[in-house]
C-alpha atoms as a PDB file:
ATOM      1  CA  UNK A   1     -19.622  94.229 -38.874  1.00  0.00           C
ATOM      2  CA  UNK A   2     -17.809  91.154 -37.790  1.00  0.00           C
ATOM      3  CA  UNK A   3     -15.608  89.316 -39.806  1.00  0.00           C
ATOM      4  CA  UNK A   4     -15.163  85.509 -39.938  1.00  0.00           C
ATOM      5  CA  UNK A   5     -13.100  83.015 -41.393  1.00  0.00           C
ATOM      6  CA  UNK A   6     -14.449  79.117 -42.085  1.00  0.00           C
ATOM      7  CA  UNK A   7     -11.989  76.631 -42.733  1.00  0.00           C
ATOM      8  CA  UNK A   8     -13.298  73.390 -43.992  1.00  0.00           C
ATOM      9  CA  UNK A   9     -12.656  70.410 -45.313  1.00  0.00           C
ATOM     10  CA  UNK A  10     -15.736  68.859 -46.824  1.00  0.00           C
ATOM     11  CA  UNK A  11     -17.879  70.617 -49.259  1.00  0.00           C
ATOM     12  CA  UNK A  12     -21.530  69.987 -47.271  1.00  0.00           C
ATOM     13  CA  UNK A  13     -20.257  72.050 -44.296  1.00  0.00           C
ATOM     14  CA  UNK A  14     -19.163  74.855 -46.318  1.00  0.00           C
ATOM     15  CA  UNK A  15     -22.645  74.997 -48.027  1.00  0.00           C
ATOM     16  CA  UNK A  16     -24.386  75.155 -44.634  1.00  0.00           C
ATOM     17  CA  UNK A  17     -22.073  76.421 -41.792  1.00  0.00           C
ATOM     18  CA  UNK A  18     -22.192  79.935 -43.358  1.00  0.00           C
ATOM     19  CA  UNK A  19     -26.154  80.284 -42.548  1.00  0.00           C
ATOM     20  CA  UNK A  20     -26.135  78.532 -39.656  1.00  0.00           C
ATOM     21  CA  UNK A  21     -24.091  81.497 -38.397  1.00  0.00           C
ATOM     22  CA  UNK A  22     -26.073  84.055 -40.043  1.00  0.00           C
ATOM     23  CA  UNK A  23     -28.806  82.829 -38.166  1.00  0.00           C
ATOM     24  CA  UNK A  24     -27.887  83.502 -35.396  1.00  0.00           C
ATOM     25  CA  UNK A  25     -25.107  86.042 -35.141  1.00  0.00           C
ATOM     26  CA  UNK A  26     -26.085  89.461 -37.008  1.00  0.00           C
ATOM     27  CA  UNK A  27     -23.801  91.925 -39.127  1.00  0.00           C
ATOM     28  CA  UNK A  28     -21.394  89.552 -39.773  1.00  0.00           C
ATOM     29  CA  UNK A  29     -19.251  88.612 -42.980  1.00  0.00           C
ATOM     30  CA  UNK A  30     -17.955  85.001 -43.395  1.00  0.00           C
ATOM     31  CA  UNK A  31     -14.787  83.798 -45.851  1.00  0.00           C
ATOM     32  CA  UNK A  32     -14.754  80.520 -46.588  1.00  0.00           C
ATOM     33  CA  UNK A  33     -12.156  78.305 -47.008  1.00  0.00           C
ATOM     34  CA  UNK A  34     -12.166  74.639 -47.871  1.00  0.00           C
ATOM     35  CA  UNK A  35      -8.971  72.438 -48.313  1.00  0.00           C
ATOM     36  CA  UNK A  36     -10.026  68.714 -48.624  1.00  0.00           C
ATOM     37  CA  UNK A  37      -6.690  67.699 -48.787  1.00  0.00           C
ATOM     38  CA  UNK A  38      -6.288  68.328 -44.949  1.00  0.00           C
ATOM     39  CA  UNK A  39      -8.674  65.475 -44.426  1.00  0.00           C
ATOM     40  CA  UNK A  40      -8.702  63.030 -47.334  1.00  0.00           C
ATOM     41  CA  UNK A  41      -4.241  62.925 -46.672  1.00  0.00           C
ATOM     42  CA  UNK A  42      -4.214  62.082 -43.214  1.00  0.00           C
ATOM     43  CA  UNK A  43      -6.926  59.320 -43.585  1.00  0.00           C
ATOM     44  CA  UNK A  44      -4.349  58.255 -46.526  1.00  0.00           C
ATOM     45  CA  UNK A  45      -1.394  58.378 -44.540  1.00  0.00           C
ATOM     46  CA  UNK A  46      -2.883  57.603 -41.333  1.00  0.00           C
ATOM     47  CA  UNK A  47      -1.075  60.608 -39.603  1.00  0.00           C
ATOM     48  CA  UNK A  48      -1.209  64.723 -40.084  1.00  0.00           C
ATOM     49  CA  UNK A  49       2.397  65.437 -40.802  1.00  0.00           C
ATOM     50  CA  UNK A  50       4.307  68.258 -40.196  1.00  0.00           C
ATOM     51  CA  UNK A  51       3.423  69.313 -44.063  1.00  0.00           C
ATOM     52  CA  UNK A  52      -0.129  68.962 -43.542  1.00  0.00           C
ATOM     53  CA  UNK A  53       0.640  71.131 -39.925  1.00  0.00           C
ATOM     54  CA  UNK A  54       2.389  73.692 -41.836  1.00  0.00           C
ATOM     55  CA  UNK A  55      -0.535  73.734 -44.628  1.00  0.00           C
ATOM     56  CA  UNK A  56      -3.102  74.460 -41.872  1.00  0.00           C
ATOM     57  CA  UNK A  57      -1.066  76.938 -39.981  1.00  0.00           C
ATOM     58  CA  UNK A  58      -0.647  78.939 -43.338  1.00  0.00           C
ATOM     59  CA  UNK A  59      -4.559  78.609 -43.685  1.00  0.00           C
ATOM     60  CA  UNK A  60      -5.329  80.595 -40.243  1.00  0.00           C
ATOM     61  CA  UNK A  61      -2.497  82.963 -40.920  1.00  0.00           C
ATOM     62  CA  UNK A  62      -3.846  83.957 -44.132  1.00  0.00           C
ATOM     63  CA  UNK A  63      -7.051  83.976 -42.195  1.00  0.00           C
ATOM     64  CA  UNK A  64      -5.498  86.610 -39.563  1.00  0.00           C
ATOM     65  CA  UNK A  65      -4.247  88.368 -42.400  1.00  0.00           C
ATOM     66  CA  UNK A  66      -7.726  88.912 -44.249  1.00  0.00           C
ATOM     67  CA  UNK A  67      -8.435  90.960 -40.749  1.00  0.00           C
ATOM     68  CA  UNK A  68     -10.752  88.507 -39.737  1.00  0.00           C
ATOM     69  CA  UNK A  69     -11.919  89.065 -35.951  1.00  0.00           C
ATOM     70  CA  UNK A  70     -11.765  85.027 -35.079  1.00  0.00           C
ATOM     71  CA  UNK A  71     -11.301  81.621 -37.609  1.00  0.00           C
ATOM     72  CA  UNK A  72     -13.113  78.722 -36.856  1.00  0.00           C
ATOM     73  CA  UNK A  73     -11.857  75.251 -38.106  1.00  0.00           C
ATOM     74  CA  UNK A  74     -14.778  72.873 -39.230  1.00  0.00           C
ATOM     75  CA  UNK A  75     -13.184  69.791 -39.485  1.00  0.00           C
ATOM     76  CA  UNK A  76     -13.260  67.593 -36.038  1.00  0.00           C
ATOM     77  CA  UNK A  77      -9.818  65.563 -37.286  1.00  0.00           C
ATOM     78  CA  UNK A  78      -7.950  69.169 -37.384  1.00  0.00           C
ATOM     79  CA  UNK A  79      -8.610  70.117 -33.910  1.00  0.00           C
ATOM     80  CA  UNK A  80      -5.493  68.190 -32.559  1.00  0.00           C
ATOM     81  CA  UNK A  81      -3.921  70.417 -34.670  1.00  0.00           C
ATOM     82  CA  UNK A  82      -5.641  73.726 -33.961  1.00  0.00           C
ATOM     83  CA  UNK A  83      -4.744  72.984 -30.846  1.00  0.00           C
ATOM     84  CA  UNK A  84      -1.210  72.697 -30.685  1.00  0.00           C
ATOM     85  CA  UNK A  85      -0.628  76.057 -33.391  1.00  0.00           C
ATOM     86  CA  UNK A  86      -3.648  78.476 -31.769  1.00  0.00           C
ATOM     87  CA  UNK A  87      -1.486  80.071 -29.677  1.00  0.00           C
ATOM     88  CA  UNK A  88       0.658  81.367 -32.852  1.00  0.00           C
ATOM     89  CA  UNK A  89      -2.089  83.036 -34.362  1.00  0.00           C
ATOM     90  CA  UNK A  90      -3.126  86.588 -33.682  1.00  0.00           C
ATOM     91  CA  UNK A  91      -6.891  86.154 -33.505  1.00  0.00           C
ATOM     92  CA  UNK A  92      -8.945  83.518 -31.831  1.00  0.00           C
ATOM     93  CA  UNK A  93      -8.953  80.180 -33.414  1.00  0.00           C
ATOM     94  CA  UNK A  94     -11.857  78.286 -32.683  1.00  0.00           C
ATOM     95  CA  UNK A  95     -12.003  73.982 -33.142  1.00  0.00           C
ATOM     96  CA  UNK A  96     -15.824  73.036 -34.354  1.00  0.00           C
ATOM     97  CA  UNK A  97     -15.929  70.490 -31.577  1.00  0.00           C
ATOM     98  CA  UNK A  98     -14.560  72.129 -28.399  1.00  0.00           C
ATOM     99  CA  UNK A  99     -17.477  73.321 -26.913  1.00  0.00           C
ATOM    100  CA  UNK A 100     -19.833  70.079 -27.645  1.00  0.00           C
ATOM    101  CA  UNK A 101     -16.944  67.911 -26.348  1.00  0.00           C
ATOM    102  CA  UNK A 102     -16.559  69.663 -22.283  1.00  0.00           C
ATOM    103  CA  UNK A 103     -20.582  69.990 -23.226  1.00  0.00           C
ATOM    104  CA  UNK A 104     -20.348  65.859 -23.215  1.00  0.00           C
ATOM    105  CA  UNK A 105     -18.454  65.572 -20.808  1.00  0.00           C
ATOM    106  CA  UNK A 106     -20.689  67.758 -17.866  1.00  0.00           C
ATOM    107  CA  UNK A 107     -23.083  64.709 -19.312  1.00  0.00           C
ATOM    108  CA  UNK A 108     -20.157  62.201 -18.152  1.00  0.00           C
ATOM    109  CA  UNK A 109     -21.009  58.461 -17.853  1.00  0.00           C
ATOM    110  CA  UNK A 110     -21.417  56.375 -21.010  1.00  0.00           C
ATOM    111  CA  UNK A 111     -20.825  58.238 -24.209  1.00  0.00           C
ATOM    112  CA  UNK A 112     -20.851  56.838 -27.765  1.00  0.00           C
ATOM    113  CA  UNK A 113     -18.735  58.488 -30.105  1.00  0.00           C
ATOM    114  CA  UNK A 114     -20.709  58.299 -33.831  1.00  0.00           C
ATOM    115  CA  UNK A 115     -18.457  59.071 -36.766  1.00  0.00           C
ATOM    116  CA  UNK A 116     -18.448  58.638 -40.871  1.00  0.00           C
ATOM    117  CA  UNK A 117     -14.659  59.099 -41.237  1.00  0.00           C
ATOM    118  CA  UNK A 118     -12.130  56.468 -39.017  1.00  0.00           C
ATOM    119  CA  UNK A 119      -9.387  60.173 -38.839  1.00  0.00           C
ATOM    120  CA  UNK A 120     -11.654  61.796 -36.393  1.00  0.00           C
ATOM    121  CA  UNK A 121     -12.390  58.818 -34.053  1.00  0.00           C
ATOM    122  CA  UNK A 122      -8.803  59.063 -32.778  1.00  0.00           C
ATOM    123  CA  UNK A 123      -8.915  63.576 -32.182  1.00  0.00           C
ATOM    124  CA  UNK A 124     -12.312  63.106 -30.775  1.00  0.00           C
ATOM    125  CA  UNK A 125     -11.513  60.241 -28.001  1.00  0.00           C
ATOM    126  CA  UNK A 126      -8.753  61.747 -27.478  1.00  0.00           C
ATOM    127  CA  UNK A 127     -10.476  65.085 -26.359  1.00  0.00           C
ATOM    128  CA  UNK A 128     -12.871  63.505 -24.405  1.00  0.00           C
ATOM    129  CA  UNK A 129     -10.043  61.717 -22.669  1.00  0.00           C
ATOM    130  CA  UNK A 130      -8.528  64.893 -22.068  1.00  0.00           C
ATOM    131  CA  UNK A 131     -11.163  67.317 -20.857  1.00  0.00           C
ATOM    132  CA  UNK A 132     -12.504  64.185 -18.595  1.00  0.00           C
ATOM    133  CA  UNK A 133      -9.165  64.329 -16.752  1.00  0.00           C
ATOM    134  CA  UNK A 134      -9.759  67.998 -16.035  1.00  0.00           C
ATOM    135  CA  UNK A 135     -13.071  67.971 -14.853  1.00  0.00           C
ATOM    136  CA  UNK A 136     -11.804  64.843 -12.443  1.00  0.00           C
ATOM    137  CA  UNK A 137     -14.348  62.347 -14.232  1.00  0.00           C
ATOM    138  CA  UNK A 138     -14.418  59.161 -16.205  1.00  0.00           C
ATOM    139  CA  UNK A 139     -16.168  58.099 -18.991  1.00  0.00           C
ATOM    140  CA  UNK A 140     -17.034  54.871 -20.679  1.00  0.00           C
ATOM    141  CA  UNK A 141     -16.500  55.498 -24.248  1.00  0.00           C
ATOM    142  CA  UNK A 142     -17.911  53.255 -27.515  1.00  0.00           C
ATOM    143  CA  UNK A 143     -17.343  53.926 -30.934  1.00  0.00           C
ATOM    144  CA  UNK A 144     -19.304  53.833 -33.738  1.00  0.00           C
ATOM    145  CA  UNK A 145     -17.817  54.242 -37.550  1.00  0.00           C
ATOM    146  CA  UNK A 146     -19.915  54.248 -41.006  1.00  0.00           C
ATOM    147  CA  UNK A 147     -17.609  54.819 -43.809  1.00  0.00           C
ATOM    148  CA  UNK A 148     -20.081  53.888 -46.325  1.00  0.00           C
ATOM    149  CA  UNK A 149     -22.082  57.502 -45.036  1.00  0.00           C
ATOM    150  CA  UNK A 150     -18.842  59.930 -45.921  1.00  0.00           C
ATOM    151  CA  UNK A 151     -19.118  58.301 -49.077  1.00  0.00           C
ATOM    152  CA  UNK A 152     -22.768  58.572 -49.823  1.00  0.00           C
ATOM    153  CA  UNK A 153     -22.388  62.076 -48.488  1.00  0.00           C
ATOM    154  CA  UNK A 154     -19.442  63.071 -50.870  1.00  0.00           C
ATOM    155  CA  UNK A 155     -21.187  61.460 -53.635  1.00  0.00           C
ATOM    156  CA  UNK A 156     -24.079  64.079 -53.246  1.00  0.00           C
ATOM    157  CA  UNK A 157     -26.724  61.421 -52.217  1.00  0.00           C
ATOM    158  CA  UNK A 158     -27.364  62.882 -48.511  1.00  0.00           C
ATOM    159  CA  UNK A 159     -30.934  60.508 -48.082  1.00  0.00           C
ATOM    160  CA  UNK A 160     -28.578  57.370 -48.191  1.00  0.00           C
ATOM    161  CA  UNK A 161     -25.908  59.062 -45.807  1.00  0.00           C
ATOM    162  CA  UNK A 162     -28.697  59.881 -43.340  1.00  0.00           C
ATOM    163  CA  UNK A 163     -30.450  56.347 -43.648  1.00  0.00           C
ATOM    164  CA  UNK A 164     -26.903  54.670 -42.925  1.00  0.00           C
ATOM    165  CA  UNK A 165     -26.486  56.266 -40.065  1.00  0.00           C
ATOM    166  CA  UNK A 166     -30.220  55.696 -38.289  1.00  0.00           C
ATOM    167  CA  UNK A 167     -29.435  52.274 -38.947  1.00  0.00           C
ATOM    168  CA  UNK A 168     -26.448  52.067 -37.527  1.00  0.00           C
ATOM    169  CA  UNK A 169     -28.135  54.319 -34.069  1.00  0.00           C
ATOM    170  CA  UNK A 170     -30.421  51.235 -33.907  1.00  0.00           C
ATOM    171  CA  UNK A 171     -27.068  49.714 -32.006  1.00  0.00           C
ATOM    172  CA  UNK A 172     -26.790  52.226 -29.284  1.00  0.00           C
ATOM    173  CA  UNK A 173     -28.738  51.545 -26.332  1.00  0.00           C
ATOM    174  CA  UNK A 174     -28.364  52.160 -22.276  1.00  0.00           C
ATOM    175  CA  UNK A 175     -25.989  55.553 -23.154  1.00  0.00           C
ATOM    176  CA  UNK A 176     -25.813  58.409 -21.556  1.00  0.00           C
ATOM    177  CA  UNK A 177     -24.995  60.723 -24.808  1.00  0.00           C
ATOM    178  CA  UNK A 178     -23.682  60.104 -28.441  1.00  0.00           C
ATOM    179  CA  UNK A 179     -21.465  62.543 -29.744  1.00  0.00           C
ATOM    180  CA  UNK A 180     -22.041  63.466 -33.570  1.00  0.00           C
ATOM    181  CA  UNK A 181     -18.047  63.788 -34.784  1.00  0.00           C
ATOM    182  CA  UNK A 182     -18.588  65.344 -37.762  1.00  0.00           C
ATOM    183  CA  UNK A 183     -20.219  68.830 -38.029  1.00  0.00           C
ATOM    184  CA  UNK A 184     -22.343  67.406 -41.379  1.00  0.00           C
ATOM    185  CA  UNK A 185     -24.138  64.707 -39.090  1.00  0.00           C
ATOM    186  CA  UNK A 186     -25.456  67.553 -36.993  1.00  0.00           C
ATOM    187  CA  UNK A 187     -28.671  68.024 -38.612  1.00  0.00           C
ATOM    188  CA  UNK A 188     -29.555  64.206 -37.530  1.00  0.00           C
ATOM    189  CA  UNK A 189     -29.178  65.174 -34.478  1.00  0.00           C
ATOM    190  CA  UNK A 190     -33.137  64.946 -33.187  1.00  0.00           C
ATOM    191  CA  UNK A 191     -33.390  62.021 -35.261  1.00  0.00           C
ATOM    192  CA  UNK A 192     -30.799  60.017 -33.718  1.00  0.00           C
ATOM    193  CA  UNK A 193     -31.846  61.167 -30.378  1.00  0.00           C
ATOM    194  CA  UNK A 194     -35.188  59.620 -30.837  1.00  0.00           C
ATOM    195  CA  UNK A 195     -33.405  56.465 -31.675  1.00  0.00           C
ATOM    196  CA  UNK A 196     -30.908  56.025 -28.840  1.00  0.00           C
ATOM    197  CA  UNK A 197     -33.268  57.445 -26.042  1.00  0.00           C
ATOM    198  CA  UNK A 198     -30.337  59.577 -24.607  1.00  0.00           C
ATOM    199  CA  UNK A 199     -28.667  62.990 -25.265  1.00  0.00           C
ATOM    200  CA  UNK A 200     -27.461  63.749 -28.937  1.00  0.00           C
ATOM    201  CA  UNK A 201     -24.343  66.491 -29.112  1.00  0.00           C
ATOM    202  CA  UNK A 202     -23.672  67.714 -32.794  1.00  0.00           C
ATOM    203  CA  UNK A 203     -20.808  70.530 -33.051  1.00  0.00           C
ATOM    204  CA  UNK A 204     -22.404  73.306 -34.913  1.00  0.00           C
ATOM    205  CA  UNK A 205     -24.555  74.619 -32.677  1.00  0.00           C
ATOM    206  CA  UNK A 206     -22.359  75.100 -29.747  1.00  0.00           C
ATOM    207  CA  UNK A 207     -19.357  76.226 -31.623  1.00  0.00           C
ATOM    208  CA  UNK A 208     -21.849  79.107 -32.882  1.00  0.00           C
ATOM    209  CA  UNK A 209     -22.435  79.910 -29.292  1.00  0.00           C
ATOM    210  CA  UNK A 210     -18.686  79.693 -28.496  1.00  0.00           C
ATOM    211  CA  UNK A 211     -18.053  81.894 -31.656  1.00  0.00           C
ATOM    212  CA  UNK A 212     -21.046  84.613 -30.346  1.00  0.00           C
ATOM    213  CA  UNK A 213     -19.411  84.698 -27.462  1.00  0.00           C
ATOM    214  CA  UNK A 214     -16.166  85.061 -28.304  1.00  0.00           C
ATOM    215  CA  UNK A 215     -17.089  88.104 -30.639  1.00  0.00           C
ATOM    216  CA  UNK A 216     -19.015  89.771 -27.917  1.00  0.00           C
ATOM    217  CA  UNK A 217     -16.038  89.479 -25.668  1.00  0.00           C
ATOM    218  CA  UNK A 218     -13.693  91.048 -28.535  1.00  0.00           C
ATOM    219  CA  UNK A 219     -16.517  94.024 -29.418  1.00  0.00           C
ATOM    220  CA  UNK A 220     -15.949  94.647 -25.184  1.00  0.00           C
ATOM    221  CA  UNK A 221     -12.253  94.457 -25.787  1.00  0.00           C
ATOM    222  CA  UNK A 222     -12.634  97.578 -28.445  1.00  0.00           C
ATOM    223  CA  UNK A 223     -15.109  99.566 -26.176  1.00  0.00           C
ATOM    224  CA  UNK A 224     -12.590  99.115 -23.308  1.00  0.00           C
ATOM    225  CA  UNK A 225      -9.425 100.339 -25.414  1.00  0.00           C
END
């Protein structure tokens, strides 16, 4: 039996994430976690301090120490962060968006960036920016932001979330892929890509595969010892 650790940061994500996983990775046992703070302060303060660093860090650690086999973070604005304190944590730390964001960027060309909170526009640009550079490519990148949505969502009416953001897909036309930033867009995802006409990428999925594989490579690691 595998054990898991979610982190999140909005209360949607932790209703559904936990399934998702089920779904498709058996004999495993999730904790949850969710800390709103780590997202609703930085779009506050326009920054993630060092305190909201050291908050986060204490999160996975306490993670690692509930002898969970890997942690995945399910906030997209946190994986700036995961990234720079991963390496200080005993078990594998997973970002929700790392595999959809080198998935968008095999796509390469012109990529819109979708979002319902302005904190995760910056991490996810950013990313793209960054893997891009790796792989040797360039992108054209666009950015779309609907506030209004987050707060729909947050407010529990999800029908008025989802209708604010197919109206705002209307917009995005001659792309070659929109990126979904936050994981509780994802199931929109075949909506929006009738819409636009081009490739939709929404986190969950592939950070589920990135997560299945990661615990197949660690079940290997045991057999091996």
């Amino acid at each position: 039996m595998y054990r898991v650790a979610l982190i999140h940061t909005v209360k949607s994500v932790l209703m559904t994430f936990e399934d998702m996983i089920k779904d498709k990775i058996e004999e495993v046992k999730i904790v949850n976690t969710l800390d709103e703070f780590l997202a609703t302060d930085p779009a506050e303060a326009g920054e993630f301090t060092i305190d909201n660093m050291n908050r986060l860090f204490m999160i996975l650690k306490c993670a690692e120490m509930a002898k969970s086999d890997a942690v995945v973070v399910t906030c997209s604005t946190l994986t700036p962060a995961v990234q720079k304190i991963k390496d200080f944590v005993k078990i594998p730390v997973i970002a929700i968006d790392e595999a959809m964001i080198k998935k968008a960027v095999q796509i390469g060309g012109k990529i819109t960036i979708m979002a319902t909170a302005d904190s995760t526009v910056g991490p996810t640009k950013s990313f793209l920016i960054k893997e891009a550079e790796k792989a040797g490519k360039k992108l054209e990148i666009s950015v779309i932001v609907c506030p209004d949505a987050i707060k729909a969502l947050k407010a529990g009416d999800k029908e008025y979330h989802d209708k604010l953001l197919k109206n705002e897909a209307l917009q995005i036309k001659g792309q070659d892929a929109v990126v979904l930033a936050q994981a509780s867009m994802a199931h929109l995802e075949q909506d929006i890509e009738k819409i636009c006409g081009c490739k939709v990428l929404s986190s969950p999925k592939h950070c589920i595969e990135q997560l299945k594989e990661t615990l197949s490579s660690i079940e290997k690691q045991k057999k091996g010892a």
